[in-house]
N, C-alpha and C. Protein backbone atom coordinates (compact mmCIF):
# COMPACT_ATOMS: atom_id res chain seq x y z
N UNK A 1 55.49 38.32 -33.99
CA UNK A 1 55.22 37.40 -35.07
C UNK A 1 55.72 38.02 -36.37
N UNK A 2 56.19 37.14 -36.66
CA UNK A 2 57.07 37.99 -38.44
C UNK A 2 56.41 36.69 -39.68
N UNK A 3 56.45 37.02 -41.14
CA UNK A 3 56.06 36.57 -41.74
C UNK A 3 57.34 36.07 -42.63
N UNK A 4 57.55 34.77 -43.26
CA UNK A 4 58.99 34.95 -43.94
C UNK A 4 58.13 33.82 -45.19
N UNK A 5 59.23 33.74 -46.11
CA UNK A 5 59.54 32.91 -47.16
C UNK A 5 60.70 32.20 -46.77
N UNK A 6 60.55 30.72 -47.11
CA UNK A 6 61.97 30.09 -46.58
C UNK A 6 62.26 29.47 -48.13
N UNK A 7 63.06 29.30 -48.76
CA UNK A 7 63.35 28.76 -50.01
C UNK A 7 64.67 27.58 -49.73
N UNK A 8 64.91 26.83 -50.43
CA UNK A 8 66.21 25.82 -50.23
C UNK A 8 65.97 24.87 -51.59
N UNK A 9 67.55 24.35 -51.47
CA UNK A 9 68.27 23.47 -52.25
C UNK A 9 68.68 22.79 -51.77
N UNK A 10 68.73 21.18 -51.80
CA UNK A 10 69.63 20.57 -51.37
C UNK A 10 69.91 19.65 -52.18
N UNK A 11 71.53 19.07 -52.40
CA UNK A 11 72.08 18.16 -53.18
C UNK A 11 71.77 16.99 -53.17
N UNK A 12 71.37 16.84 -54.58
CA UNK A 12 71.00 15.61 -54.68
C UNK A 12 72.00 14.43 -54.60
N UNK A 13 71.98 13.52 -53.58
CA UNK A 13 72.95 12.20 -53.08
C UNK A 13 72.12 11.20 -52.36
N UNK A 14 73.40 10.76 -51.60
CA UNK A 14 72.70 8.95 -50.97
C UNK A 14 71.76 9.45 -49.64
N UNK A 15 71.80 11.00 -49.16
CA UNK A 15 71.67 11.49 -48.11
C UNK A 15 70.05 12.37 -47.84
N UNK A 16 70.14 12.84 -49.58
CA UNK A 16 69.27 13.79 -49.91
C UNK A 16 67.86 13.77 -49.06
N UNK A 17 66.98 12.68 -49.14
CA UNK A 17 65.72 12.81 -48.84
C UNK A 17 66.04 12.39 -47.57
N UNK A 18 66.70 12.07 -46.26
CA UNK A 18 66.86 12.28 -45.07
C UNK A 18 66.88 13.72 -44.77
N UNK A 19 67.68 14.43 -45.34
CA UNK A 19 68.17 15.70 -45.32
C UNK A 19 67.00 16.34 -45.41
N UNK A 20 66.31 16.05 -46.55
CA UNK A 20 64.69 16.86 -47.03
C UNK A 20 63.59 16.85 -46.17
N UNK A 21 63.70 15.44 -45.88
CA UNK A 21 62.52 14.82 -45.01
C UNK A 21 62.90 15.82 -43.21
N UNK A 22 64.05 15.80 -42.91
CA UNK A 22 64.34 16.62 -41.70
C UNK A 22 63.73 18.21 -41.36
N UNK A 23 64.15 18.85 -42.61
CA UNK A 23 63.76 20.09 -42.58
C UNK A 23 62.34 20.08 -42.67
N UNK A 24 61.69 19.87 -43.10
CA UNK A 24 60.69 20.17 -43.99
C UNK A 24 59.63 19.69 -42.80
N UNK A 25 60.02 18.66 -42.08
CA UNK A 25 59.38 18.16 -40.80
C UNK A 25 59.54 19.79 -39.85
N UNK A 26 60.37 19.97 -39.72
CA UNK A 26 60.90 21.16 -38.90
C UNK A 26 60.32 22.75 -39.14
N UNK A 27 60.10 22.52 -40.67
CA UNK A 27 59.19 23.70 -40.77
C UNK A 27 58.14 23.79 -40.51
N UNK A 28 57.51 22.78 -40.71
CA UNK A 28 55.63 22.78 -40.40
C UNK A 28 56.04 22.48 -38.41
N UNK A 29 56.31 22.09 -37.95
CA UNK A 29 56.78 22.06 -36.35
C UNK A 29 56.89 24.10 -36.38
N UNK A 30 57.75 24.48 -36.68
CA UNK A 30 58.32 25.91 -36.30
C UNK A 30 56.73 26.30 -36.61
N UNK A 31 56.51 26.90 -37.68
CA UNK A 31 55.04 27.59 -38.36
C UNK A 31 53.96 27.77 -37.27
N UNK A 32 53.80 29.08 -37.19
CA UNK A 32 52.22 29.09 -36.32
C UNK A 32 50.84 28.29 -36.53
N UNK A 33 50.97 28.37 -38.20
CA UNK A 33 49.95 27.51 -38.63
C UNK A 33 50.60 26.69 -39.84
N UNK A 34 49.63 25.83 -40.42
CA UNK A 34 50.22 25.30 -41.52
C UNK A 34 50.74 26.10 -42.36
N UNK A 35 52.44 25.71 -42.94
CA UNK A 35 52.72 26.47 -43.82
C UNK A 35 51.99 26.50 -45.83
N UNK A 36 52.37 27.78 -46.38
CA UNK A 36 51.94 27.27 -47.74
C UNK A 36 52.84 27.02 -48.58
N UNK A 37 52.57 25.98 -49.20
CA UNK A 37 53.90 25.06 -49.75
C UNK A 37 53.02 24.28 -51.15
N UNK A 38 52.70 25.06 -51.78
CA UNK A 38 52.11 24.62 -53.08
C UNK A 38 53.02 24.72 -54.34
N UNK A 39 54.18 25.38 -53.68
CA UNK A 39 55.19 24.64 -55.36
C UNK A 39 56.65 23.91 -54.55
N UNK A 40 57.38 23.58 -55.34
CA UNK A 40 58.73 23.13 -54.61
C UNK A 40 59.86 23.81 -53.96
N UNK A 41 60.04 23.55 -52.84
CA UNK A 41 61.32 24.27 -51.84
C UNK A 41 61.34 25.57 -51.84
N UNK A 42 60.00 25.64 -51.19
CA UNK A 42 59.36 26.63 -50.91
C UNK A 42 57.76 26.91 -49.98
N UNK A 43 58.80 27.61 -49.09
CA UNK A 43 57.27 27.58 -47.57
C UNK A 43 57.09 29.07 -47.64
N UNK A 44 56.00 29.50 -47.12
CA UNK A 44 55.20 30.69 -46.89
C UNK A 44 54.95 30.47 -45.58
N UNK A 45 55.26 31.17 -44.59
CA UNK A 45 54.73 30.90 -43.20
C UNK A 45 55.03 31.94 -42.17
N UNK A 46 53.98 31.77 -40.93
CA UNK A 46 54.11 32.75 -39.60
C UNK A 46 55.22 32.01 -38.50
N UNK A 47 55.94 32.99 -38.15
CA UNK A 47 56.55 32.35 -36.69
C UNK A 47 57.18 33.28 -35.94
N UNK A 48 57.01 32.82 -34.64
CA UNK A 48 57.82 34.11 -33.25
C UNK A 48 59.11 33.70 -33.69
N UNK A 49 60.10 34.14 -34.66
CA UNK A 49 61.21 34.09 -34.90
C UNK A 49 61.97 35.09 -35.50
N UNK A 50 63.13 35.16 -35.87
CA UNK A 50 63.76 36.43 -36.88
C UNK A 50 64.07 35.87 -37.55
N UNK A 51 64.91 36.20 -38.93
CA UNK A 51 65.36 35.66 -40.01
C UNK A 51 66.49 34.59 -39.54
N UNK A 52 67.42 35.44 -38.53
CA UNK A 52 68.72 34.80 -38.60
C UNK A 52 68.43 33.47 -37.47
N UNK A 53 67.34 33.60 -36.75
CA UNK A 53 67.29 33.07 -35.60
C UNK A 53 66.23 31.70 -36.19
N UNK A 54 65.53 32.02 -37.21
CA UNK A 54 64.62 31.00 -38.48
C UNK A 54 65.43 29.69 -38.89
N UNK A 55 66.71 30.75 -39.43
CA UNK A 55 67.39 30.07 -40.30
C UNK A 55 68.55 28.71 -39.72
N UNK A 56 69.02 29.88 -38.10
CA UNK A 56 70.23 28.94 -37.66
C UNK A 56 69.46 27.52 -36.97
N UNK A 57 68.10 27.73 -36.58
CA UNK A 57 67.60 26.88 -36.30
C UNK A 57 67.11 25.84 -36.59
N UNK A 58 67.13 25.79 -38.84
CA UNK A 58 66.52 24.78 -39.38
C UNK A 58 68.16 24.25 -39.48
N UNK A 59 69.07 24.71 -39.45
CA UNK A 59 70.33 24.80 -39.33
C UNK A 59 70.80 23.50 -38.64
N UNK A 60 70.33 23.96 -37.22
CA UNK A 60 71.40 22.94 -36.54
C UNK A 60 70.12 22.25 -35.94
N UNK A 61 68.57 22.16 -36.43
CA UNK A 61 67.48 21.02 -35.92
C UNK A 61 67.53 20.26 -37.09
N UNK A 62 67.62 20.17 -38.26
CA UNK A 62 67.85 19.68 -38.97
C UNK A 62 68.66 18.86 -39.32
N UNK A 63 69.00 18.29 -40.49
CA UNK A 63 70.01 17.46 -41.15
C UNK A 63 70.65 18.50 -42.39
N UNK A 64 70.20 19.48 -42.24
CA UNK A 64 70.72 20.99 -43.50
C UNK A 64 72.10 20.38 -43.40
N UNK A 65 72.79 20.10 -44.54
CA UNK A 65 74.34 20.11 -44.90
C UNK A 65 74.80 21.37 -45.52
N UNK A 66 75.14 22.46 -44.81
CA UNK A 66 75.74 23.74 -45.19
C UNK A 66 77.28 23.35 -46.21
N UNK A 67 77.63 22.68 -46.68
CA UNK A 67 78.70 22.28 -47.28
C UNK A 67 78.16 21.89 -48.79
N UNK A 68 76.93 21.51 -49.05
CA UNK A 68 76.08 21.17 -49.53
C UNK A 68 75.08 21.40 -50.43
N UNK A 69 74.17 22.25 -49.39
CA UNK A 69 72.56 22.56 -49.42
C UNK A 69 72.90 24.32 -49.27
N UNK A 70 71.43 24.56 -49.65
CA UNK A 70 71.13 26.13 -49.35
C UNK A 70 70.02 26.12 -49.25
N UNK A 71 69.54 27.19 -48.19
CA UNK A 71 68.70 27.93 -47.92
C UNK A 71 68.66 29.27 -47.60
N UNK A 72 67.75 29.77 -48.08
CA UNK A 72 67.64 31.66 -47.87
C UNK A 72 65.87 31.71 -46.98
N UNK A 73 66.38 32.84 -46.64
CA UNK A 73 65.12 32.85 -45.32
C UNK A 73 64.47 34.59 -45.87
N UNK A 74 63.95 34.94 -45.65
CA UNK A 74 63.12 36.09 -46.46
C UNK A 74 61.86 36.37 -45.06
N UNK A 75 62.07 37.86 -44.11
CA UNK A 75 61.21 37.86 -43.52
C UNK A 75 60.44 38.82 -44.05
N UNK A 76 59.54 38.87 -44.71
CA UNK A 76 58.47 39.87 -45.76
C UNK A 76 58.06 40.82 -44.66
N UNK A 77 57.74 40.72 -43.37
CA UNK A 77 57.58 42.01 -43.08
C UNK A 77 58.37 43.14 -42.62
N UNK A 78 59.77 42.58 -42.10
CA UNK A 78 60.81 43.48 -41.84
C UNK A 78 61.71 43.57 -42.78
N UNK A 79 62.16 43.13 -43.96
CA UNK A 79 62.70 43.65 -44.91
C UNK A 79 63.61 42.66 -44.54
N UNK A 80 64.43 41.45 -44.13
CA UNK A 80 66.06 40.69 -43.52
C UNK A 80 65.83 39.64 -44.19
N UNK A 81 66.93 39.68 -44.49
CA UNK A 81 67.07 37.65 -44.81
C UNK A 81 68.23 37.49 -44.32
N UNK A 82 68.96 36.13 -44.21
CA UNK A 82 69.51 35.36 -43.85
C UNK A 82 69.54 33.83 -44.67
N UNK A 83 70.99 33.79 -44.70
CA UNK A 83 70.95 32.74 -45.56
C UNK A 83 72.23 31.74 -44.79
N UNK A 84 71.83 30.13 -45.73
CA UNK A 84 73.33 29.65 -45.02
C UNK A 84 73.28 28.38 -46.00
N UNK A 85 74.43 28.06 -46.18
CA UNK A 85 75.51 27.34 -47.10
C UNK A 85 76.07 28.38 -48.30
N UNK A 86 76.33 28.15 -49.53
CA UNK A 86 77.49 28.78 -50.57
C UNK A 86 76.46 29.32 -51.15
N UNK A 87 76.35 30.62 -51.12
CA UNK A 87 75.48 31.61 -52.00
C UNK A 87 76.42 31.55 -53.21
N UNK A 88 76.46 31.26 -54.12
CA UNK A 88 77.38 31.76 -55.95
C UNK A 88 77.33 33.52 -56.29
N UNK A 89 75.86 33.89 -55.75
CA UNK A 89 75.50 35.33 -56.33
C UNK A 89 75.21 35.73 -55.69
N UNK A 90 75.48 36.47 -54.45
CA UNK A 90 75.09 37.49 -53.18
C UNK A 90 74.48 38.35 -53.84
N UNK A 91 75.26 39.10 -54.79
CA UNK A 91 74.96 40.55 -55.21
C UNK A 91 73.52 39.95 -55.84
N UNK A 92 73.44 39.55 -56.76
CA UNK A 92 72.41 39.21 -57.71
C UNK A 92 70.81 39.30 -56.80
N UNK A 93 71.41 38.27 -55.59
CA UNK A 93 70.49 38.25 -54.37
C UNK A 93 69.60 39.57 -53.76
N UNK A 94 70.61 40.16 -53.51
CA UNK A 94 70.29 41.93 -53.07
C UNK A 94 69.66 42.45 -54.03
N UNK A 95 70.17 42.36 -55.15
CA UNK A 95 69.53 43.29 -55.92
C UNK A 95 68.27 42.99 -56.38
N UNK A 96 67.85 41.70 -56.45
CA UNK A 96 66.44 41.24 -56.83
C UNK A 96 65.94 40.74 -55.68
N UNK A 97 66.25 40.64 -54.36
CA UNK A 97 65.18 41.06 -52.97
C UNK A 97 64.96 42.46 -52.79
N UNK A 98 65.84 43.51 -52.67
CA UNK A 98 65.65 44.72 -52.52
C UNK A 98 66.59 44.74 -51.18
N UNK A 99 67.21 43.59 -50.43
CA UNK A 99 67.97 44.54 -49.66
C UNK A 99 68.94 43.43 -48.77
């Protein structure tokens, strides 16, 4: 069981809240328990998963438009993230996660 932060963006269009409504269904489904989601595009949650294995999965269960959208995956207890669509600032990323 690993603990992560999942964060995302997705573009706002004719598509958007299909797109939103997909994931977001998909996270509370993945989550051991209810996730915590008390501000915007942004979950706190448990799951038998890894970062990369979190991420490819909201990926391709989803409606995620990687051309698009972003999401970064953050597993707080092993130190990994994983991310997918157009990061702008990798570095920036690293340096203010720690790794």
């Amino acid at each position: 069981m690993a603990n992560f932060v999942v964060t995302f963006r997705f573009k706002a269009d004719s598509t958007y809240q299909s797109r939103y409504d997909s994931f977001v269904k998909k996270v509370v489904e993945i989550a051991t328990t209810h996730p915590w989601a008390e501000t915007s595009s942004f979950y706190a949650m448990e799951a038998s998963e890894t970062a990369e294995s979190l991420c490819h999965r909201l990926y391709v269960e989803t409606e995620f438009d990687s051309t698009k959208d972003l999401m970064l995956i953050v597993d707080t207890k092993n130190q990994v993230k994983a991310t997918k669509g157009n990061l702008e600032y990798p570095t920036l990323l690293k340096v203010g996660v720690g790794f």
